[in-house]
N, C-alpha and C. Protein backbone atom coordinates (compact mmCIF):
# COMPACT_ATOMS: atom_id res chain seq x y z
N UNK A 1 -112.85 -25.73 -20.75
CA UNK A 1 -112.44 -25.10 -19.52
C UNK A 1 -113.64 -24.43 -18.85
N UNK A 2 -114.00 -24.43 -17.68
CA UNK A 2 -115.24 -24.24 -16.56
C UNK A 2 -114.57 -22.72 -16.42
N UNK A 3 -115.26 -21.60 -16.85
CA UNK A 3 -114.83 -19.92 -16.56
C UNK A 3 -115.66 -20.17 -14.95
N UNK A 4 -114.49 -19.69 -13.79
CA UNK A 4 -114.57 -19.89 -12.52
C UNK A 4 -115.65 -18.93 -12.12
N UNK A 5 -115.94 -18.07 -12.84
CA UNK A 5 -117.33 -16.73 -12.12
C UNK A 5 -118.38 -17.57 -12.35
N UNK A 6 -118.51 -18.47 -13.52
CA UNK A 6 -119.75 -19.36 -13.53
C UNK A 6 -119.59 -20.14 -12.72
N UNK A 7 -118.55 -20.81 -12.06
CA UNK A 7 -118.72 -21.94 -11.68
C UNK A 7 -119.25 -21.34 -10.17
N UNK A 8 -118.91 -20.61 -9.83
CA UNK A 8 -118.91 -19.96 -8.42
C UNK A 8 -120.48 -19.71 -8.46
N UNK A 9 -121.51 -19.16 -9.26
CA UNK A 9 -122.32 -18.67 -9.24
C UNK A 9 -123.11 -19.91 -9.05
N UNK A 10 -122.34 -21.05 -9.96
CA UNK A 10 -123.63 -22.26 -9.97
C UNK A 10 -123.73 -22.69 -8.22
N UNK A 11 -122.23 -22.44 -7.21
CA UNK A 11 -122.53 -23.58 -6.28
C UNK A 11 -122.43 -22.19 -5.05
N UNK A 12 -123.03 -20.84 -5.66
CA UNK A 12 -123.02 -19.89 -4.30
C UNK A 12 -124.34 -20.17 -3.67
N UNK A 13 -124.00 -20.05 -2.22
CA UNK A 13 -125.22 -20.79 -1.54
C UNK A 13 -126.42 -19.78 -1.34
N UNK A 14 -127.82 -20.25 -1.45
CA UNK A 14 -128.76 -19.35 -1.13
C UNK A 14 -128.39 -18.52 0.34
N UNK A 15 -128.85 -17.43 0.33
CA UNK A 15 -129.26 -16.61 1.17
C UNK A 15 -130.31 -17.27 2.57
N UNK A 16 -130.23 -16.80 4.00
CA UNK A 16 -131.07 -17.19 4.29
C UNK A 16 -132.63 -16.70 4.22
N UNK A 17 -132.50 -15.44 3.73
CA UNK A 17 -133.62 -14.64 3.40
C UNK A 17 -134.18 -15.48 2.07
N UNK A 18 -133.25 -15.83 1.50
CA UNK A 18 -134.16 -16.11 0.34
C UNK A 18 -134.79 -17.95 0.61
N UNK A 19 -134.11 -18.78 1.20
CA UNK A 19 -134.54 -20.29 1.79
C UNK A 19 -135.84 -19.64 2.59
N UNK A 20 -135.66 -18.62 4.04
CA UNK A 20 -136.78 -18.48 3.97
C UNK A 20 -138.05 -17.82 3.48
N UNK A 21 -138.55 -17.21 2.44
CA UNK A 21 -138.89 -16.86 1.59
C UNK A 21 -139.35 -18.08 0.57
N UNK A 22 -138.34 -18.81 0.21
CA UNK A 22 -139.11 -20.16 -0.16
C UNK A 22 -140.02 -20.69 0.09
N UNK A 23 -139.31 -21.15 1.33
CA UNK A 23 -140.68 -21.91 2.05
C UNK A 23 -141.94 -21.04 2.42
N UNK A 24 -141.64 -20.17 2.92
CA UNK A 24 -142.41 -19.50 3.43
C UNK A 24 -144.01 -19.28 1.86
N UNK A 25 -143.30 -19.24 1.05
CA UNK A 25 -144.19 -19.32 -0.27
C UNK A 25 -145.09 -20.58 -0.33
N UNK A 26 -144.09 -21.86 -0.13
CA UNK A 26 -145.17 -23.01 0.28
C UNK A 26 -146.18 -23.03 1.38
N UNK A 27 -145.59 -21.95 2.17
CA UNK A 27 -146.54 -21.97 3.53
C UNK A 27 -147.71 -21.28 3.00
N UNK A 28 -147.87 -20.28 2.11
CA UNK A 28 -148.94 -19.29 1.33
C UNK A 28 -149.30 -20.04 0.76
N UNK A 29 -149.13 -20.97 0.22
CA UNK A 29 -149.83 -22.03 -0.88
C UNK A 29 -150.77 -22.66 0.07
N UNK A 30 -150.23 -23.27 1.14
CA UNK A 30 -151.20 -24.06 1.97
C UNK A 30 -152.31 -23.17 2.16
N UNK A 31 -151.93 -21.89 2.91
CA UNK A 31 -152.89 -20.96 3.54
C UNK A 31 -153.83 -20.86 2.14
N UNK A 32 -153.61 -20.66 0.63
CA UNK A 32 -154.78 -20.68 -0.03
C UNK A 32 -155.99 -21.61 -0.03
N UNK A 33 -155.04 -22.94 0.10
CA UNK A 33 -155.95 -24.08 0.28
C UNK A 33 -156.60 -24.14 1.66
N UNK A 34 -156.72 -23.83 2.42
CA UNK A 34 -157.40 -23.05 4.05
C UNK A 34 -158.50 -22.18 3.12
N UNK A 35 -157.94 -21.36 2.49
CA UNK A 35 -159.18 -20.28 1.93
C UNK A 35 -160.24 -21.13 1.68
N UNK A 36 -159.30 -22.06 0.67
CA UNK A 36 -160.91 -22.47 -0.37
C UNK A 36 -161.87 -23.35 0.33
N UNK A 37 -161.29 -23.88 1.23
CA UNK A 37 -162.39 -24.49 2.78
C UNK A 37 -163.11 -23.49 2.90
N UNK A 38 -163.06 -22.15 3.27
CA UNK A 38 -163.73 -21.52 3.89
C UNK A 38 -163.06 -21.05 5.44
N UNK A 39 -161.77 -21.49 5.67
CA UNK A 39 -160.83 -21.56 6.28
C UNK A 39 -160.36 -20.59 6.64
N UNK A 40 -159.92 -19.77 7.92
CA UNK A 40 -158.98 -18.59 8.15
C UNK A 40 -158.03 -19.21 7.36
N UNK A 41 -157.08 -18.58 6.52
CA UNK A 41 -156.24 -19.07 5.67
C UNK A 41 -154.83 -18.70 6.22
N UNK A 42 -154.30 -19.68 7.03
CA UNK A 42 -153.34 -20.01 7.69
C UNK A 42 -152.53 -20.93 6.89
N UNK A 43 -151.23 -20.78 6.68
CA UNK A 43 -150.35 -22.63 6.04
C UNK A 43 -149.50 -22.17 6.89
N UNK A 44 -148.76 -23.88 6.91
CA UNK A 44 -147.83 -23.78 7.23
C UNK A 44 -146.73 -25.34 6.55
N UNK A 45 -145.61 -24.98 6.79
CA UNK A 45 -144.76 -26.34 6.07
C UNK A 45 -143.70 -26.52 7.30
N UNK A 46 -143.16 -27.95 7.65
CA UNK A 46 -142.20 -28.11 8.41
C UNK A 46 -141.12 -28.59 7.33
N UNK A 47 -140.03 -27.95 8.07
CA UNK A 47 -138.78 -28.58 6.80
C UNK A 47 -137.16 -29.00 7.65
N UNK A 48 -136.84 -30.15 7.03
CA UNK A 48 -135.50 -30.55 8.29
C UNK A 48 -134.63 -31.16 7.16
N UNK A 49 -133.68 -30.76 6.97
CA UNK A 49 -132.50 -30.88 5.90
C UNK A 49 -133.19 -30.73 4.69
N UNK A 50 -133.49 -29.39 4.85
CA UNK A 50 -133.67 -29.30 3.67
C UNK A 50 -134.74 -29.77 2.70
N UNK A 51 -135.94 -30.54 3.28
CA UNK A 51 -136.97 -31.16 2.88
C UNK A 51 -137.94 -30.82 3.18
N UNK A 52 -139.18 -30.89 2.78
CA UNK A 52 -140.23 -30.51 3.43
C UNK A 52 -141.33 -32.15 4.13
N UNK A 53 -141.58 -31.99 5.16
CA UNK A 53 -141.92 -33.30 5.80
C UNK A 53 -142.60 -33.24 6.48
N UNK A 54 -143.59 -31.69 6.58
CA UNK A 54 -144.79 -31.56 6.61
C UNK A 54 -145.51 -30.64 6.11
N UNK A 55 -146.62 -30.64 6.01
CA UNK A 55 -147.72 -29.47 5.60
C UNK A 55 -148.66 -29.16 6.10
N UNK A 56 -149.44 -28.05 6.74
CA UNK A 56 -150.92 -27.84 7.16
C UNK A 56 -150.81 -27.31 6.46
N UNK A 57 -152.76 -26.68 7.04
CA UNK A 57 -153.45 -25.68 6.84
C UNK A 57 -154.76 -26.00 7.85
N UNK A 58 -154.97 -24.31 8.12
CA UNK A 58 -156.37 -24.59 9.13
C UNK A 58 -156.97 -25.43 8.47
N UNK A 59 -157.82 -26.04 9.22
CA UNK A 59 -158.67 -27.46 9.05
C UNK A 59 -159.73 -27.04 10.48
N UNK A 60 -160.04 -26.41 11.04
CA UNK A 60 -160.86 -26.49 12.30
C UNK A 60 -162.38 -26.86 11.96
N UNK A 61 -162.82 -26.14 11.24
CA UNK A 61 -164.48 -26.03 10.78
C UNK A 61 -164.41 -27.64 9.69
N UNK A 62 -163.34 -27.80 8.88
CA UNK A 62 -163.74 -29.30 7.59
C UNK A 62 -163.07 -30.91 9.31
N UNK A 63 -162.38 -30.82 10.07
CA UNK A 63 -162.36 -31.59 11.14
C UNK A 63 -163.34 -31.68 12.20
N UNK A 64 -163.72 -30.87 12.18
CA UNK A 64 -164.57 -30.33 13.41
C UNK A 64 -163.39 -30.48 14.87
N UNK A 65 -162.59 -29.67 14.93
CA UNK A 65 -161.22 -30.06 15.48
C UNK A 65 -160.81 -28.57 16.23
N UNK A 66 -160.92 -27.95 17.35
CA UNK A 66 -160.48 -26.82 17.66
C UNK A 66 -158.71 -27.05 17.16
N UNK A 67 -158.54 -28.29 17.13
CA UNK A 67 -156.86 -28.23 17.41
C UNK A 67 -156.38 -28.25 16.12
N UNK A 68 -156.84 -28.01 14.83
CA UNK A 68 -156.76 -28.43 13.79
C UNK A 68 -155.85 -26.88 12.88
N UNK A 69 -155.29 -26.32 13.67
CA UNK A 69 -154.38 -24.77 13.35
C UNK A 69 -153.51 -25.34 12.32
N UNK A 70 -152.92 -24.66 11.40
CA UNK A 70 -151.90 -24.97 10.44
C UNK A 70 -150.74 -25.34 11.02
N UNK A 71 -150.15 -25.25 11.80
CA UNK A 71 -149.00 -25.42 12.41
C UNK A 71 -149.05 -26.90 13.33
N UNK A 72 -150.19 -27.04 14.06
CA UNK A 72 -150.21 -28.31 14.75
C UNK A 72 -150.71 -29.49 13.44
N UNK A 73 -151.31 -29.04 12.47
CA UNK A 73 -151.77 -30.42 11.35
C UNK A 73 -150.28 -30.81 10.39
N UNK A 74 -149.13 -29.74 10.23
CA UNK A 74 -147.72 -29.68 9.68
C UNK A 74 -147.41 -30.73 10.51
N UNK A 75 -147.27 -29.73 12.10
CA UNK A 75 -146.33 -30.63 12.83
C UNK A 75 -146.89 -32.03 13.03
N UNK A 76 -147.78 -32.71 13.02
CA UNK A 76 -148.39 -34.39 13.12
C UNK A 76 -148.08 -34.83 11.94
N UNK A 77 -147.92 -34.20 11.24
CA UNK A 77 -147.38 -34.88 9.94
C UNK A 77 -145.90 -35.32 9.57
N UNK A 78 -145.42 -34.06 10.27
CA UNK A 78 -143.57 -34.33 10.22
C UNK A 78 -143.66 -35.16 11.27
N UNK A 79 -144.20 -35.29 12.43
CA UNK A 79 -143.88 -36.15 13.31
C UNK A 79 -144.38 -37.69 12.86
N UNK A 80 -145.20 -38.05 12.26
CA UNK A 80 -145.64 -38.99 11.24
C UNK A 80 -144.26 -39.52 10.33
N UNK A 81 -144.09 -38.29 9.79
CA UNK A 81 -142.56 -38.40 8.94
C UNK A 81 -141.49 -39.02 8.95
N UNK A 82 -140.98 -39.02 10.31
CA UNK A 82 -140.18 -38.75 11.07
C UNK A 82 -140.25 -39.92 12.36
N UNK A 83 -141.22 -40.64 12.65
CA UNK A 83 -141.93 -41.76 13.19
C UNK A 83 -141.42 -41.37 14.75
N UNK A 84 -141.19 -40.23 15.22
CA UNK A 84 -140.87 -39.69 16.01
C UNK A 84 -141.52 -38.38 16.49
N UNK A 85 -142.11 -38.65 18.05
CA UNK A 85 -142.71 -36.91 18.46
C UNK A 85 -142.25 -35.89 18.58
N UNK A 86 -140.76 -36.34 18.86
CA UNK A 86 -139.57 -35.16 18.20
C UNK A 86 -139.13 -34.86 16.93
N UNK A 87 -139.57 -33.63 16.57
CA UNK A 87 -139.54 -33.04 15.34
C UNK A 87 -138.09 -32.26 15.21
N UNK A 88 -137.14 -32.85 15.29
CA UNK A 88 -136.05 -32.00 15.50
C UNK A 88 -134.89 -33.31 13.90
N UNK A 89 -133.88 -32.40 13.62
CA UNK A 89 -133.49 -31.05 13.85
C UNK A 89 -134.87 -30.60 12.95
N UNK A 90 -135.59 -29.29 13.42
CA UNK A 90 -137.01 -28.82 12.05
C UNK A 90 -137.22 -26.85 12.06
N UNK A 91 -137.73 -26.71 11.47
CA UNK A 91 -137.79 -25.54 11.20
C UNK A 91 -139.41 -25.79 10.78
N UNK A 92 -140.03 -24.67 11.45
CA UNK A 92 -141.88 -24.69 10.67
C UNK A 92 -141.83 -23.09 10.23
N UNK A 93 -142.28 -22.83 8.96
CA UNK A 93 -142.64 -22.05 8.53
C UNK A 93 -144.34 -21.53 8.45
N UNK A 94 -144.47 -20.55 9.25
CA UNK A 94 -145.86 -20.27 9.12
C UNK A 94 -146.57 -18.94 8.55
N UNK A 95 -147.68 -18.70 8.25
CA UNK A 95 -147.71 -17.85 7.34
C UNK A 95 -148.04 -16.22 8.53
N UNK A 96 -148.86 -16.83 9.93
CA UNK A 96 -149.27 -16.27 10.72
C UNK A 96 -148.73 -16.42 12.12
N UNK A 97 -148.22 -15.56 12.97
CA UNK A 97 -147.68 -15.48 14.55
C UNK A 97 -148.20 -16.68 14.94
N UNK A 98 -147.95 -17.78 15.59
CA UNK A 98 -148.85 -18.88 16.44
C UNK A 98 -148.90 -18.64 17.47
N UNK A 99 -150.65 -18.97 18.02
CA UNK A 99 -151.35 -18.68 19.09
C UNK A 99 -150.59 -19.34 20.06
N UNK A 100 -151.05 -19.34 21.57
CA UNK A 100 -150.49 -19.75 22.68
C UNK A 100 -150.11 -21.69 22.38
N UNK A 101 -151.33 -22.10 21.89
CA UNK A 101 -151.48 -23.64 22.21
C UNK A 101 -150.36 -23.94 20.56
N UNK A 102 -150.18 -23.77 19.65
CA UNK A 102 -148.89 -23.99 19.01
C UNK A 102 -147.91 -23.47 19.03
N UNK A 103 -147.65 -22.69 20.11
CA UNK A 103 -146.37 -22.24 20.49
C UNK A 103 -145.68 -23.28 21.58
N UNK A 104 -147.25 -23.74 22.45
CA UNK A 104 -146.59 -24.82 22.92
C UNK A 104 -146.23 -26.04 22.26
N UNK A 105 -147.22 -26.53 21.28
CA UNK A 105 -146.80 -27.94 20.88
C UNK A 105 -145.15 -28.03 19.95
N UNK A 106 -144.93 -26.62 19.90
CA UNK A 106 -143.54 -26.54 19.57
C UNK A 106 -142.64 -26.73 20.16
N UNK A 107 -143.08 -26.28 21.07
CA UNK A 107 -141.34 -26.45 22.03
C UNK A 107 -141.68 -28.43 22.41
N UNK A 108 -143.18 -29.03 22.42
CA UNK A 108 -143.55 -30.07 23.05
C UNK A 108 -142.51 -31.12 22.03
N UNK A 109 -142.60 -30.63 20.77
CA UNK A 109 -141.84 -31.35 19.19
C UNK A 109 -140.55 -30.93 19.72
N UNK A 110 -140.16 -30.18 20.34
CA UNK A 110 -138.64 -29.78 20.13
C UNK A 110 -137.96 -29.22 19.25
N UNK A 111 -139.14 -28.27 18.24
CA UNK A 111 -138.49 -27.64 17.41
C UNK A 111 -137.97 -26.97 17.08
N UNK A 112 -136.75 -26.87 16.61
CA UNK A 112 -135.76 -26.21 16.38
C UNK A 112 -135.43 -24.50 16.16
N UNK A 113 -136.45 -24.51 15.48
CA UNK A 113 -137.04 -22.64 14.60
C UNK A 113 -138.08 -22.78 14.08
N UNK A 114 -138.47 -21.46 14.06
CA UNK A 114 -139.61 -20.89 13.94
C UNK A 114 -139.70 -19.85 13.33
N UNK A 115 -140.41 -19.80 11.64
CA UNK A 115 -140.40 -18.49 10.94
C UNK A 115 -141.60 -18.10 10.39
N UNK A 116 -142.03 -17.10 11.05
CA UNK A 116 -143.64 -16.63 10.67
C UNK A 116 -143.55 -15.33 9.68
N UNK A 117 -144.56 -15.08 9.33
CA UNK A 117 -145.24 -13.83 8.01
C UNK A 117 -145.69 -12.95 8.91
N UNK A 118 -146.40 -12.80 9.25
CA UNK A 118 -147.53 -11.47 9.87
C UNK A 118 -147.61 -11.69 10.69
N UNK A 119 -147.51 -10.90 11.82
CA UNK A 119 -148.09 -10.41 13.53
C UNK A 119 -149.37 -10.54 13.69
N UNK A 120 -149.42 -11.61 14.87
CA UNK A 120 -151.02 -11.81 14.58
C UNK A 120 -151.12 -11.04 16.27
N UNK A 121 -151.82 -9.52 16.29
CA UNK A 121 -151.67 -8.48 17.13
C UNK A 121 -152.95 -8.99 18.88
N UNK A 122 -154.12 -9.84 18.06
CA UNK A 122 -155.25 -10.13 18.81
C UNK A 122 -154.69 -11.31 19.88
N UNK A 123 -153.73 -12.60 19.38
CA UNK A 123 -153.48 -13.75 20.23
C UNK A 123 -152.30 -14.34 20.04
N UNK A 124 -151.26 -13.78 19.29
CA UNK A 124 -150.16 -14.01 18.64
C UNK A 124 -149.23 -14.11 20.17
N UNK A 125 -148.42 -15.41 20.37
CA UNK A 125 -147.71 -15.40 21.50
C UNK A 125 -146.24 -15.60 21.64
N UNK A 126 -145.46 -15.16 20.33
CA UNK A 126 -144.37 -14.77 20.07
C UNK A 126 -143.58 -13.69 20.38
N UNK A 127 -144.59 -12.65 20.08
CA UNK A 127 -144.27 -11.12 20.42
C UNK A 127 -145.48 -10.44 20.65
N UNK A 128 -146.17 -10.94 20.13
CA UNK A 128 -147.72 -9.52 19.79
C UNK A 128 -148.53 -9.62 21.41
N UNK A 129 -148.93 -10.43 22.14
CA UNK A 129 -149.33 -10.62 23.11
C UNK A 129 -148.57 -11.20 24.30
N UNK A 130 -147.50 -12.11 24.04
CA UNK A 130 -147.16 -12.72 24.64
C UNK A 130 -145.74 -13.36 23.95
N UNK A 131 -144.76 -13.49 25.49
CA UNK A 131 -143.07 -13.80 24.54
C UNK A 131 -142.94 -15.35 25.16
N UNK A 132 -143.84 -16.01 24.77
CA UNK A 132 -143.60 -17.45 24.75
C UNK A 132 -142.58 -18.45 25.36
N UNK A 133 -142.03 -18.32 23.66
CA UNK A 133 -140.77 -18.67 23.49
C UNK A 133 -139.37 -18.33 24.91
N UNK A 134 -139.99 -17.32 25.20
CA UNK A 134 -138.72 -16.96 26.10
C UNK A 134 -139.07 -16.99 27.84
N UNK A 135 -140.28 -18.02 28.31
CA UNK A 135 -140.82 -18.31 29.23
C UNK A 135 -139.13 -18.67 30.25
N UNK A 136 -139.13 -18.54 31.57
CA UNK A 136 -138.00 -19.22 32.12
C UNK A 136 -138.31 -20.25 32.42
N UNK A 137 -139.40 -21.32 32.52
CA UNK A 137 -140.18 -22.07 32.71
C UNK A 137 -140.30 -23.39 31.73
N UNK A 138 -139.86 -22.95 30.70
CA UNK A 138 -139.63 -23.98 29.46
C UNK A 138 -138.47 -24.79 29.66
N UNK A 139 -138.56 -26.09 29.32
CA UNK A 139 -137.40 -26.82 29.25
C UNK A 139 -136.65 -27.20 27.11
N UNK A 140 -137.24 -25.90 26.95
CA UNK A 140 -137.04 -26.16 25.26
C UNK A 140 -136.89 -25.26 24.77
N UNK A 141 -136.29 -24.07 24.12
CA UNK A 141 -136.89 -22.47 23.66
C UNK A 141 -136.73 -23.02 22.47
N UNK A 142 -137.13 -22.23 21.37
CA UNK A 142 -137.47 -22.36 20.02
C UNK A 142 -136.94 -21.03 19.42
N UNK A 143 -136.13 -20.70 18.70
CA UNK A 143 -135.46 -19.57 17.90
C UNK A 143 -136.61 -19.21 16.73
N UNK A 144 -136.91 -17.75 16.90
CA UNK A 144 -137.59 -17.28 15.66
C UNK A 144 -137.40 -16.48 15.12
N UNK A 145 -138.13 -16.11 13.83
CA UNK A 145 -137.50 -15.00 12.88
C UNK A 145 -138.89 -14.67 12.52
N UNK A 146 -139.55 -13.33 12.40
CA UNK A 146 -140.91 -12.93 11.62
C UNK A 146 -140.51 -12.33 11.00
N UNK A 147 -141.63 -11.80 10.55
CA UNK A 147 -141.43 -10.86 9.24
C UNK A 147 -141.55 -11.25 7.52
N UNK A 148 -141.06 -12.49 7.99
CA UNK A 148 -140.95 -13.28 6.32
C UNK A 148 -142.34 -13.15 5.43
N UNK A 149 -142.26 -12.44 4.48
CA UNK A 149 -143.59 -12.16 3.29
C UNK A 149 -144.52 -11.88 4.07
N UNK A 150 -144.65 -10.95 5.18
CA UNK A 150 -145.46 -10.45 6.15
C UNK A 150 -146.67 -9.54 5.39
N UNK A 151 -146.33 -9.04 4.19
CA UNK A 151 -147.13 -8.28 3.77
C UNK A 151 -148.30 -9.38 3.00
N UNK A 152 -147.31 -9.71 2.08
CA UNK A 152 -148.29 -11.19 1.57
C UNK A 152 -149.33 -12.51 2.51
N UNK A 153 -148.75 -12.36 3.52
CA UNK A 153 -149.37 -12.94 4.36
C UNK A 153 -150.83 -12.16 5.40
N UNK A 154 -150.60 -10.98 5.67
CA UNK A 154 -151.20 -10.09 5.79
C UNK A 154 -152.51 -9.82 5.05
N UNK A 155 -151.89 -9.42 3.80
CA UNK A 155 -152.97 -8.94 2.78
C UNK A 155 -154.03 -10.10 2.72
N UNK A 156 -153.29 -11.54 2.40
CA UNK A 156 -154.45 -12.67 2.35
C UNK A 156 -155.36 -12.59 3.62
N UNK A 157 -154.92 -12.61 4.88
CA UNK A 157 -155.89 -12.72 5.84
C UNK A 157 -156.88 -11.18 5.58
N UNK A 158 -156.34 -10.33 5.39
CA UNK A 158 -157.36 -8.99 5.66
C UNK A 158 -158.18 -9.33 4.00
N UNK A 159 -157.93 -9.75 3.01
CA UNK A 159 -159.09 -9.55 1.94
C UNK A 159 -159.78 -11.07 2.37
N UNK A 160 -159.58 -12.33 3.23
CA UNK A 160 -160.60 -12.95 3.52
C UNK A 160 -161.47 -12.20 4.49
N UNK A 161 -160.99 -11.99 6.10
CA UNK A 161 -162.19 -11.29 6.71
C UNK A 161 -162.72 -9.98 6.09
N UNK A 162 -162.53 -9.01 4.99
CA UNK A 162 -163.05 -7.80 4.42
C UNK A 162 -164.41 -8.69 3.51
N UNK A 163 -164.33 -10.02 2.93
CA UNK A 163 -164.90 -11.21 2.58
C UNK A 163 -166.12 -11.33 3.06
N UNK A 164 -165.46 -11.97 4.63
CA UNK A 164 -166.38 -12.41 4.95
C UNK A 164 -167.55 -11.20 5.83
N UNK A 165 -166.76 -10.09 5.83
CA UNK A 165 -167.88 -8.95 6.24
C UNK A 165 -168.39 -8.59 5.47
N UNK A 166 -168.51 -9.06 4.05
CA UNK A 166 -169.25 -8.85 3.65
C UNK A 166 -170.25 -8.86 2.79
N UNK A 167 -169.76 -10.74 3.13
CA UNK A 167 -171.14 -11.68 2.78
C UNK A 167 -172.32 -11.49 3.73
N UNK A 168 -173.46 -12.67 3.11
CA UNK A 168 -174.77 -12.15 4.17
C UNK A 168 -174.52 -13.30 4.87
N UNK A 169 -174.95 -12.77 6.07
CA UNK A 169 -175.20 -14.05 7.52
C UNK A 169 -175.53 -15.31 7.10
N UNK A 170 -174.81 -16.30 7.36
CA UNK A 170 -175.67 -17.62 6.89
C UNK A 170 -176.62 -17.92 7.71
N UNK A 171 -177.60 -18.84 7.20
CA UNK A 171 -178.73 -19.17 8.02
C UNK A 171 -178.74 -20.13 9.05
């Protein structure tokens, strides 16, 4: 006989705090691998039922690529994925606020949501500088949520640039 408190426990559904939190952990994984480039250490993961079907990480300096942000190298990949430039239904998880130019290629994918870590306060165009997303001008808005492992995400970017202030100048 199946005692029904177990059974309930096996098929109670995650939280959405905790799905995002998941991912959002894969998105920190990427952003390490950004570090070990030498990389502002940015990740990010796209995920659509439940899958993950893309991945960045900054790449700008190993591409030689201004466009090479964690969020636009995810999204070419799910769109790769997906054999489609519409990235929908998708969700991108990022570890950092996205700047102006992947805030656009988001709404350009049609993506669905949007869940970032840390306020990026200098160019961040979600909330910190600029409310994007909520242009009247868009033919797409994109739903977001921050905050997710903001501290963890945080801390990594401030002990790379504390890093890199204070290595010596390269030559």
């Amino acid at each position: 006989m199946i005692n029904k408190v177990d059974n309930e426990a096996e098929t109670a559904p995650i939280s959405d705090l905790d799905r995002d939190e998941g991912y959002m952990m894969l998105a920190l994984e990427q952003a390490e691998l950004a570090e070990r480039l030498g990389e502002v250490p940015v990740g990010a993961v796209v995920v659509s039922d439940g899958v993950v079907i893309g991945r960045g990480h900054n790449r700008m300096i190993a591409d030689e690529d201004p466009t090479a942000h964690a969020e636009v190298v995810a999204l070419r990949q799910a769109a790769q994925a997906l054999k489609n430039y519409r990235v929908v239904p998708a969700t991108l998880y990022v570890t950092l606020e996205p700047c102006a130019m992947c805030a656009g290629a988001m709404v350009h994918a049609r993506l669905q949501t949007l869940v970032f870590g840390a306020n990026e306060p200098r160019a961040g165009a979600v909330c910190s500088q600029q409310h994007f997303f909520e242009s009247a001008y868009l033919n797409h808005h994109v739903v977001t949520r921050g905050g997710i492992l903001a501290a963890a995400s945080s801390a990594r970017l401030k002990a790379f640039f504390k890093a890199k202030r204070r290595a010596p100048p390269e030559a």
